[in-house]
Protein backbone atom coordinates (compact mmCIF):
# COMPACT_ATOMS: atom_id res chain seq x y z
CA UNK A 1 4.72 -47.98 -9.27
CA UNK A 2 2.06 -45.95 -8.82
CA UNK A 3 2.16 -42.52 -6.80
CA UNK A 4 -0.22 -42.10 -3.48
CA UNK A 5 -3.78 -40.72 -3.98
CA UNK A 6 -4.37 -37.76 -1.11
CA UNK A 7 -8.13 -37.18 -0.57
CA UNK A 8 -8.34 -33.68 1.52
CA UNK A 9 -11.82 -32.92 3.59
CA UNK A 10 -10.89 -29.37 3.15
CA UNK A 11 -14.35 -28.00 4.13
CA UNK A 12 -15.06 -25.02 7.12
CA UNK A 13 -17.96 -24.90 9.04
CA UNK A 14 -20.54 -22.35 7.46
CA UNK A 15 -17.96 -21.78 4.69
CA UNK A 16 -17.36 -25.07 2.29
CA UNK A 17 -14.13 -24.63 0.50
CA UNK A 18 -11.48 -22.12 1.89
CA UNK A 19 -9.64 -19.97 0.50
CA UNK A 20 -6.40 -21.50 2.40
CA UNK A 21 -7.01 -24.89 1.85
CA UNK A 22 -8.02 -24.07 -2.16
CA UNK A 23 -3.96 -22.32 -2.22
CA UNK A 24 -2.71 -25.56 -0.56
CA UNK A 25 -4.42 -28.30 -2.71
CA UNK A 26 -3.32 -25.98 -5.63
CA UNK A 27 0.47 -26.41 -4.54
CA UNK A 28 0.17 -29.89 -3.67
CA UNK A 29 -0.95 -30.75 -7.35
CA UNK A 30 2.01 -28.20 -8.57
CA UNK A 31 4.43 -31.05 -6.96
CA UNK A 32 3.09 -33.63 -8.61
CA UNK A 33 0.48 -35.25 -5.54
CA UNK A 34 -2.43 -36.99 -6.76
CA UNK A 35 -4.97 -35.00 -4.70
CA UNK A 36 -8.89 -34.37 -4.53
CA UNK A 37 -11.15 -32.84 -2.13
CA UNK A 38 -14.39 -33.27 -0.74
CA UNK A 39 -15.98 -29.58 0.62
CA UNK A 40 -19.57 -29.05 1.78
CA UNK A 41 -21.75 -26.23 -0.28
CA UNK A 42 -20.55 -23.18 -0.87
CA UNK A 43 -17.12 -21.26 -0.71
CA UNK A 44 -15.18 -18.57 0.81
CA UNK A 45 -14.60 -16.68 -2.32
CA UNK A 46 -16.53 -16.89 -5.58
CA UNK A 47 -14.72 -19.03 -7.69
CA UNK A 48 -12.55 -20.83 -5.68
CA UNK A 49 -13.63 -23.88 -7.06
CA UNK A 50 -12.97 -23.22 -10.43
CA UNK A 51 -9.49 -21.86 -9.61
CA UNK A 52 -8.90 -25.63 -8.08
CA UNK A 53 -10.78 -27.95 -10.57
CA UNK A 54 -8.40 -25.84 -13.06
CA UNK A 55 -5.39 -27.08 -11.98
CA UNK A 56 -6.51 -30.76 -12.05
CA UNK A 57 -7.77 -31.44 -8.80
CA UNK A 58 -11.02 -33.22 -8.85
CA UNK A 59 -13.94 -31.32 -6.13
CA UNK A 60 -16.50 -33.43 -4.92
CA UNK A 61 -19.85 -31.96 -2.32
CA UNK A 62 -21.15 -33.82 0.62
CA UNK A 63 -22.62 -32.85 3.38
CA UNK A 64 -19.39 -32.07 5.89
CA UNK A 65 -19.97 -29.94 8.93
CA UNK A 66 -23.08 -30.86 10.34
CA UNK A 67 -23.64 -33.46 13.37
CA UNK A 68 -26.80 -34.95 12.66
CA UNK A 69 -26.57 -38.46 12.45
CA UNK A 70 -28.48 -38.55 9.05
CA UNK A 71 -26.41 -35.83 7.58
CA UNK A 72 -23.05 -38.09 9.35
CA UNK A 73 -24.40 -41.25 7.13
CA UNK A 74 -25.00 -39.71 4.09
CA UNK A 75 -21.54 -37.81 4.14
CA UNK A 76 -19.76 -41.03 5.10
CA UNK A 77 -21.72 -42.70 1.99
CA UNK A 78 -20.33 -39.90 -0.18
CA UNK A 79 -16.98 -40.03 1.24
CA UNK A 80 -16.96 -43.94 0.58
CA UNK A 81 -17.38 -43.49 -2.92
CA UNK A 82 -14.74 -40.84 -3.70
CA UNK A 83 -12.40 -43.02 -1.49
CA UNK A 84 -13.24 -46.07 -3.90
CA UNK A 85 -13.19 -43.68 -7.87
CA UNK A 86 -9.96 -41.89 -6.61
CA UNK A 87 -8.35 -44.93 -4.94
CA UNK A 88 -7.30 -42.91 -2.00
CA UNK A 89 -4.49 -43.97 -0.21
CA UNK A 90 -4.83 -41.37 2.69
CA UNK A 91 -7.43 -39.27 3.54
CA UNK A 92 -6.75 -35.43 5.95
CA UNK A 93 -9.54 -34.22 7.80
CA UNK A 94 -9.82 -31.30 9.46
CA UNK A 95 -12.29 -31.24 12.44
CA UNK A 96 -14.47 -34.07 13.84
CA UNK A 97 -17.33 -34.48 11.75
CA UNK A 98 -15.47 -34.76 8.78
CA UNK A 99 -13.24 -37.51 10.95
CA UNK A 100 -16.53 -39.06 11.62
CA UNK A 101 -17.61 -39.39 8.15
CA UNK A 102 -14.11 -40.57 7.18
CA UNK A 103 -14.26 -43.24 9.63
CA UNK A 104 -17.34 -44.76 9.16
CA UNK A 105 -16.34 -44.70 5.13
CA UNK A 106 -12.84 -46.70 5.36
CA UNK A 107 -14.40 -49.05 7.88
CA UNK A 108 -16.57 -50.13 4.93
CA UNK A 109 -13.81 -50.26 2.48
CA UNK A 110 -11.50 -53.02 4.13
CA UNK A 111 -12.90 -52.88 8.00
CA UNK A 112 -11.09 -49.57 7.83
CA UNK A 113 -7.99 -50.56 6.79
CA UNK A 114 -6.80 -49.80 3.67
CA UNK A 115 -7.13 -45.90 4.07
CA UNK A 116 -4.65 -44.06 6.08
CA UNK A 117 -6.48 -40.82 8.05
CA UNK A 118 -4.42 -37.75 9.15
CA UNK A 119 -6.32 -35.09 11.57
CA UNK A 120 -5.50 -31.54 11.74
CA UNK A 121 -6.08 -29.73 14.94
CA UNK A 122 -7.17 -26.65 13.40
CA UNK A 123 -10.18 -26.54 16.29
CA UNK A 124 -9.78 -27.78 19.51
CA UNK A 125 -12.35 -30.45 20.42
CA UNK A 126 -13.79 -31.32 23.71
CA UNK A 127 -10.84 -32.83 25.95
CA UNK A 128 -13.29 -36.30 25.97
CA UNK A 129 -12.26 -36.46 21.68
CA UNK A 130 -8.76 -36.57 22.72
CA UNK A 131 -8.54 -40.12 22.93
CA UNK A 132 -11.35 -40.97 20.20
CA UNK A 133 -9.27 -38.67 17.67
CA UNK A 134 -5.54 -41.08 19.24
CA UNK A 135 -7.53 -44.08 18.54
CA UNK A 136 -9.22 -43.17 15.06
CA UNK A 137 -6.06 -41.45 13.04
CA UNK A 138 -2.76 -42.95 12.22
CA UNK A 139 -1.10 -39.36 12.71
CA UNK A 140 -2.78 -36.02 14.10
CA UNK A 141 -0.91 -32.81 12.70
CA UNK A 142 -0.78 -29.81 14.99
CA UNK A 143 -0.48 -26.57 13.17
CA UNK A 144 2.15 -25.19 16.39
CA UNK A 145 3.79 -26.19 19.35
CA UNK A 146 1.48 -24.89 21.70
CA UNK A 147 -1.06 -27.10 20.42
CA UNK A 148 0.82 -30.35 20.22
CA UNK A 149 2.08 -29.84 23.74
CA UNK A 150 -1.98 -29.20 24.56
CA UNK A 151 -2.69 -32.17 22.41
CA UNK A 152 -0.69 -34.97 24.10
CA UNK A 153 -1.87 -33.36 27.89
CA UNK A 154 -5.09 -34.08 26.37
CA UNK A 155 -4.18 -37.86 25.70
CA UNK A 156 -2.92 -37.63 22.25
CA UNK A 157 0.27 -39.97 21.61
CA UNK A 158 3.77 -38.32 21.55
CA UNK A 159 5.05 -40.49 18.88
CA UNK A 160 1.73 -40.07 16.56
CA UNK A 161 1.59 -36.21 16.45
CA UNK A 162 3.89 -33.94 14.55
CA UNK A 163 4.15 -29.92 14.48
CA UNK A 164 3.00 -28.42 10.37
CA UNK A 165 2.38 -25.08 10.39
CA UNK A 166 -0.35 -23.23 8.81
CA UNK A 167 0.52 -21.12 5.36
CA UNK A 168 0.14 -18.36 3.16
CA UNK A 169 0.15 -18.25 -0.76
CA UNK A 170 2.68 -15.30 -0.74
CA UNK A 171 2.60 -14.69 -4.37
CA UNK A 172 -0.90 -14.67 -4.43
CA UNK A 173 -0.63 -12.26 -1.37
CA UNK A 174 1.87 -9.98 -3.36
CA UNK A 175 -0.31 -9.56 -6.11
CA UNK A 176 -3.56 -8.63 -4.11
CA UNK A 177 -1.35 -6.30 -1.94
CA UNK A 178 -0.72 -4.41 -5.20
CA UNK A 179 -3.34 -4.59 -6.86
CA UNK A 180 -6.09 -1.07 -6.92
CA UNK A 181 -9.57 -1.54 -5.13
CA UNK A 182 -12.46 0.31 -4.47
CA UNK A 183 -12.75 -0.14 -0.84
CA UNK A 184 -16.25 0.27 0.49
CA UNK A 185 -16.73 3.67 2.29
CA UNK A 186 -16.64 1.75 5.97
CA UNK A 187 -12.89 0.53 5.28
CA UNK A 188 -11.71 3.60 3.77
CA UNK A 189 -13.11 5.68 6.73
CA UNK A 190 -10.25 3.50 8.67
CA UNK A 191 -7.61 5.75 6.70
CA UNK A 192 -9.45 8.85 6.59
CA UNK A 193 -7.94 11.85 8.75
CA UNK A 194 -5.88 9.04 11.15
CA UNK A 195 -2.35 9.25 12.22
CA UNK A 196 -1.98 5.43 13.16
CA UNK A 197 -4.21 2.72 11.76
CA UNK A 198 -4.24 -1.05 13.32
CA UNK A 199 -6.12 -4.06 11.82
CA UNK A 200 -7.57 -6.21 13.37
CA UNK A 201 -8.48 -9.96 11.71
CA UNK A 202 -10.61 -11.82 13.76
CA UNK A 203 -14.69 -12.49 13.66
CA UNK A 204 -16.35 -10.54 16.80
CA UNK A 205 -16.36 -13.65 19.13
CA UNK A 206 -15.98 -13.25 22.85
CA UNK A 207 -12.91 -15.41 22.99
CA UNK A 208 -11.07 -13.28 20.37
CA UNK A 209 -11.42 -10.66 23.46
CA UNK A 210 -11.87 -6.92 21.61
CA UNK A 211 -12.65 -5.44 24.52
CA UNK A 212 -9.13 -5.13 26.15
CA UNK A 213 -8.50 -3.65 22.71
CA UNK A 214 -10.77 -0.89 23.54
CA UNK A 215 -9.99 -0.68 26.97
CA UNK A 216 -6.10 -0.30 25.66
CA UNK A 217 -7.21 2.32 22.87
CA UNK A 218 -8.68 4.49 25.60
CA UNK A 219 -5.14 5.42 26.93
CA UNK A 220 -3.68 5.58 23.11
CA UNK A 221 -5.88 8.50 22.16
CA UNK A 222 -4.63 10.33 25.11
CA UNK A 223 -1.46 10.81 23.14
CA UNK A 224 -2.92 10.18 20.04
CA UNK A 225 -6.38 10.96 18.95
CA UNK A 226 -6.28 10.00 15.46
CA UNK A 227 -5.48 6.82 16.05
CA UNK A 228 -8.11 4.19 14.65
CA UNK A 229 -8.86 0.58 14.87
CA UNK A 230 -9.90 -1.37 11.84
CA UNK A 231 -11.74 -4.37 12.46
CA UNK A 232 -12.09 -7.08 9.79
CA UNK A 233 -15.10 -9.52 11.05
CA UNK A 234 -18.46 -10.09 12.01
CA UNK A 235 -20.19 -11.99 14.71
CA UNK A 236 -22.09 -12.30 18.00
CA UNK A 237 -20.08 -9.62 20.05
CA UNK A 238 -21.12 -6.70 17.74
CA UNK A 239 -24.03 -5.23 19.37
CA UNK A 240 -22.24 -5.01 22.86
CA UNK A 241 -18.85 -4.16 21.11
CA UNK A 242 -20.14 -1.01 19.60
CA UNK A 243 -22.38 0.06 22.64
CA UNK A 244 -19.02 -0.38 24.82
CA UNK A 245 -17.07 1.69 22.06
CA UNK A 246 -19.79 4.20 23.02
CA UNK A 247 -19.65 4.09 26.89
CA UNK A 248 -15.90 4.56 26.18
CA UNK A 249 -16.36 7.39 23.78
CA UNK A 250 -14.14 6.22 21.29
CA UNK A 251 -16.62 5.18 18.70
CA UNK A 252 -14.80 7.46 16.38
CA UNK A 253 -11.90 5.68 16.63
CA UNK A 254 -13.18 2.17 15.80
CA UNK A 255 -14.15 1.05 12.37
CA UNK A 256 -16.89 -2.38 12.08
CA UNK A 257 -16.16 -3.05 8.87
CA UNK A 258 -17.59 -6.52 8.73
CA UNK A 259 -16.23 -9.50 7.04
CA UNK A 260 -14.41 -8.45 3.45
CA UNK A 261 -13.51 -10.66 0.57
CA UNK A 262 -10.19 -11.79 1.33
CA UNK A 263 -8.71 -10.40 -2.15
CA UNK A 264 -9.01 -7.02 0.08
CA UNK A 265 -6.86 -8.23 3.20
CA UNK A 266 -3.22 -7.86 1.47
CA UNK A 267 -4.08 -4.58 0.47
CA UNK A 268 -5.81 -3.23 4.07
CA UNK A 269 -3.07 -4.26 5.62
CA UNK A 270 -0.17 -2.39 3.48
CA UNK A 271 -2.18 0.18 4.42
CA UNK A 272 -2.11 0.07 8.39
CA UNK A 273 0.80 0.25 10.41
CA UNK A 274 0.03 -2.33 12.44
CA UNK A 275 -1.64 -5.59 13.23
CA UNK A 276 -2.69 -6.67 16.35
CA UNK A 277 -4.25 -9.95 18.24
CA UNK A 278 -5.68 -9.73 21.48
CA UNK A 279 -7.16 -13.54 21.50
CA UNK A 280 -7.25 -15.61 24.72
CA UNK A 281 -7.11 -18.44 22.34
CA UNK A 282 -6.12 -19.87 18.78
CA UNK A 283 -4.40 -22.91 17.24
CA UNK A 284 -2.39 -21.33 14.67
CA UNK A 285 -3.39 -17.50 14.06
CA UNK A 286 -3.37 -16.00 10.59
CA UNK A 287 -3.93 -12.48 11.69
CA UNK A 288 -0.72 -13.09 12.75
CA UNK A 289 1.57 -14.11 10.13
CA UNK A 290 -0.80 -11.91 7.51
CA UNK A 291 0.95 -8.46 8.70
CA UNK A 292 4.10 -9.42 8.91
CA UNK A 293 3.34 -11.13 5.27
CA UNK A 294 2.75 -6.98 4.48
CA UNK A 295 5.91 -6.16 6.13
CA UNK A 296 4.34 -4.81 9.02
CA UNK A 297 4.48 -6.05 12.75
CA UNK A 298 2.18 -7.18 14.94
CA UNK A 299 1.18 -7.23 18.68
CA UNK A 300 -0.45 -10.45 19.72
CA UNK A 301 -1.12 -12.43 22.98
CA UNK A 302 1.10 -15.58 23.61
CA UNK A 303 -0.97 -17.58 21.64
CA UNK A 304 -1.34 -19.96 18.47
CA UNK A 305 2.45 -19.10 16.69
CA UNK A 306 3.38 -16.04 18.39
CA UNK A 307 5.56 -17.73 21.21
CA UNK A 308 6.96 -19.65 17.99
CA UNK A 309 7.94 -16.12 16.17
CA UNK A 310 8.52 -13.78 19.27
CA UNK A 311 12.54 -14.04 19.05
CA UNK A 312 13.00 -12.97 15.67
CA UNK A 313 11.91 -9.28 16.84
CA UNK A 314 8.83 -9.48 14.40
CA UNK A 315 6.66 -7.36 17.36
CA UNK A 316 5.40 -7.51 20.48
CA UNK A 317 3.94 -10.22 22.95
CA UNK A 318 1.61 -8.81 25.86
CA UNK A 319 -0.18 -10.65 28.29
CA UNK A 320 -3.65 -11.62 27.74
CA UNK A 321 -6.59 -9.69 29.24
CA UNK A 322 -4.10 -6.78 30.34
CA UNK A 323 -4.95 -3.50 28.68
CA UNK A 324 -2.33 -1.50 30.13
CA UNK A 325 0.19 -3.67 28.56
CA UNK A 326 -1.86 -3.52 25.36
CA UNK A 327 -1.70 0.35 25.43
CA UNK A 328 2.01 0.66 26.57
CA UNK A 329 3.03 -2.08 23.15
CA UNK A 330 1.06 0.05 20.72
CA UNK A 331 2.55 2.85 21.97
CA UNK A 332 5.60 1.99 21.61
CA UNK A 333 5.40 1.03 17.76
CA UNK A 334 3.67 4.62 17.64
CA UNK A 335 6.34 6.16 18.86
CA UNK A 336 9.14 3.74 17.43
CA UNK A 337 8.41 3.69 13.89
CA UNK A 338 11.84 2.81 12.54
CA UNK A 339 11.93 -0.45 14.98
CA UNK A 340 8.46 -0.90 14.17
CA UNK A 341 9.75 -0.76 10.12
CA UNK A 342 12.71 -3.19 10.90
CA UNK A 343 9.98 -5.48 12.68
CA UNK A 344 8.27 -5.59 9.84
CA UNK A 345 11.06 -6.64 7.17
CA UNK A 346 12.08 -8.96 9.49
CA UNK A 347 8.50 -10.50 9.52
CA UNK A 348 8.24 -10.73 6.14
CA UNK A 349 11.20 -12.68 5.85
CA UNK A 350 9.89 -15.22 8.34
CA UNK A 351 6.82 -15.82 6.71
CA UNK A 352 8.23 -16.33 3.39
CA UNK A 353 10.54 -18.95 5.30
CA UNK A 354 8.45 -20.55 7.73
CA UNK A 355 4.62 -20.65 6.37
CA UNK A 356 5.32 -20.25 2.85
CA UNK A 357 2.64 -22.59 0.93
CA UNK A 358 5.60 -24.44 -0.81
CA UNK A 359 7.27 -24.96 1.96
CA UNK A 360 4.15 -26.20 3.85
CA UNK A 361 2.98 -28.50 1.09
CA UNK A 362 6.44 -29.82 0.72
CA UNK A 363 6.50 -31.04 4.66
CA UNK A 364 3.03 -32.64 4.04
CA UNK A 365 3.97 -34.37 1.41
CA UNK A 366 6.99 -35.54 3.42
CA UNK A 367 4.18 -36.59 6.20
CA UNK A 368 2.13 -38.20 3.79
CA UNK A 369 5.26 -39.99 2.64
CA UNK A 370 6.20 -41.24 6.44
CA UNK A 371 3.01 -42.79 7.32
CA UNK A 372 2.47 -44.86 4.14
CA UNK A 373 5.72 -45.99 2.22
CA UNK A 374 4.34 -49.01 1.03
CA UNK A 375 2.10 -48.00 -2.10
CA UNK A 376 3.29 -48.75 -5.29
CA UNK A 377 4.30 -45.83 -7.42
């Protein structure tokens, strides 16, 4: 009996291989799964691919993210031949290109039958996908509850989704969080002569809504004027984020430090007292579980996990778009700092429980298991 063959389209748009998804396909070989990836050029992280191809899993390029029908065909080609050297028995994309690629590749394997397809929601598609994405995979994985309950409004099928969170390596975490850098000047200027220091890990898009942030932190330095605001990003919002921190004279107290190599995060955020997530929107939400992974707590919106995590007293939940609310929470962790402490250990424990990567990788193996108990071991 032979054991099942996972191929994982573990590819982000702009990015190729992630740094999550490398952690995740390194655990999954750990517990013995046969699994290989396909990732388009390039990588979060220098070396990520080596760190992989290491452990035994097998990396293979096509072209992933992009929706031009030429680019679709010649991914799908690529994708059929992996499927056919690694003998894939199910194959877990995560967006709809790569689903399109996957499709049109099993189709020409057995009329598209012999390959079982899983689909992550890790972006929401246009509500039209709903039902292409019901029809195409034989199970759709939502990384919380918010999402699946989104997913099957949307016209996803009850019985074919199932709730698997998102993870962190913690180990890997642990050591980054103690190991010594040489922050660039912008990040250490977060530190420099401040009482309270938040972080905030999100790229500057409009939907990740900074500006109630600054709206909020214009209240805070009433009481506080050395508090700062690190952000951890880049994007499209910059230019009118910075000439707003002007207008609100409180440039001082914001730092841009750009996007940083993610060996830096752990660290940063030892360093802060706080996280915080003003979002109007995410699926899952790593700059949520990432504090409380450093044992500190976090103020978020209600979405992605944080409705999930909000009664084991790991922070604070405020309502979206509402910058007094936003002011009064950070505030209170200010001016709390032994709750805010206990907040933190007890976030630290949930992570390690909840969105460990073992314990992740061990309930996808179980889904791999459920949808395709007839292969020969």
């Amino acid at each position: 009996m032979r054991k099942m063959n996972i191929l994982m389209m573990s590819s982000s748009t702009g990015v190729g291989l992630t740094y999550h998804i490398s952690r995740l396909l390194i655990e999954l070989k750990k517990m013995g799964v046969n699994v290989a990836a396909i990732a388009d050029r390039g990588e979060q992280e220098s070396g990520l691919s080596a760190k992989i191809e290491a452990q035994g899993v097998r990396l293979y390029r096509a072209e992933l993210d992009s929706f031009n029908p030429l680019a679709i065909l010649r991914g799908a080609k690529t994708t059929r031949n992996v499927l056919l050297k690694e003998r894939t028995d199910v194959v877990h994309v995560q967006g709809v290109s790569q689903m399109a690629r996957a499709c049109l590749a099993r189709f020409h394997l057995n009329h598209g039958k012999s390959v079982y397809l899983v689909y992550t929601l890790n972006n929401l598609p246009w509500n039209c996908l709903y039902s292409v994405i019901d029809a195409c995979a034989d199970l759709v994985i939502a990384p919380t509850e918010q999402v699946r309950r989104l997913a099957i409004n949307a016209g996803i099928s009850c019985t074919k989704i199932k709730v698997v969170h998102n993870w962190l390596d913690i180990n890997q975490f642990d050591e980054y969080m103690h190991r010594t850098f040489n922050f660039s000047a912008v990040v250490s200027s977060a530190f420099s002569n401040a009482d309270n220091t938040l972080v905030y890990l999100a790229n500057l898009y409009k939907h990740k809504d900074h500006a109630t942030l600054f709206h909020s932190l214009c209240e805070v330095i009433k009481e506080y004027p050395r508090t700062k605001v690190l952000l951890l990003g880049q994007g499209p919002e910059e230019p009118f984020l910075r000439e707003l921190s002007a207008r609100l004279n409180i440039a001082k107290n914001i730092v841009f430090a750009g996007r940083v190599c993610y060996e830096w995060v752990p660290k940063i955020l030892s360093m802060a007292d706080f996280g915080v997530v003003t979002s109007t929107r995410e699926t899952f939400g790593h700059a949520i579980i990432e504090p409380l992974a450093a044992k500190k707590p976090v103020i978020s919106t209600p979405v992605g996990v944080a409705p999930e995590i909000a009664k084991h007293n790991v922070g604070l939940i405020v309502r979206k778009e509402d910058p007094e609310a936003l002011s009064s929470a950070i505030l209170y962790l200010i001016e709390n700092p032994k709750e805010a402490r206990a907040m933190g250990l007890n976030g630290r424990q949930l992570v390690q429980e909840m969105f460990s990567v073992e314990t992740i990788a061990s309930a996808l193996r179980g889904v791999y298991d459920s949808i395709a108990t007839d292969f020969v071991q």
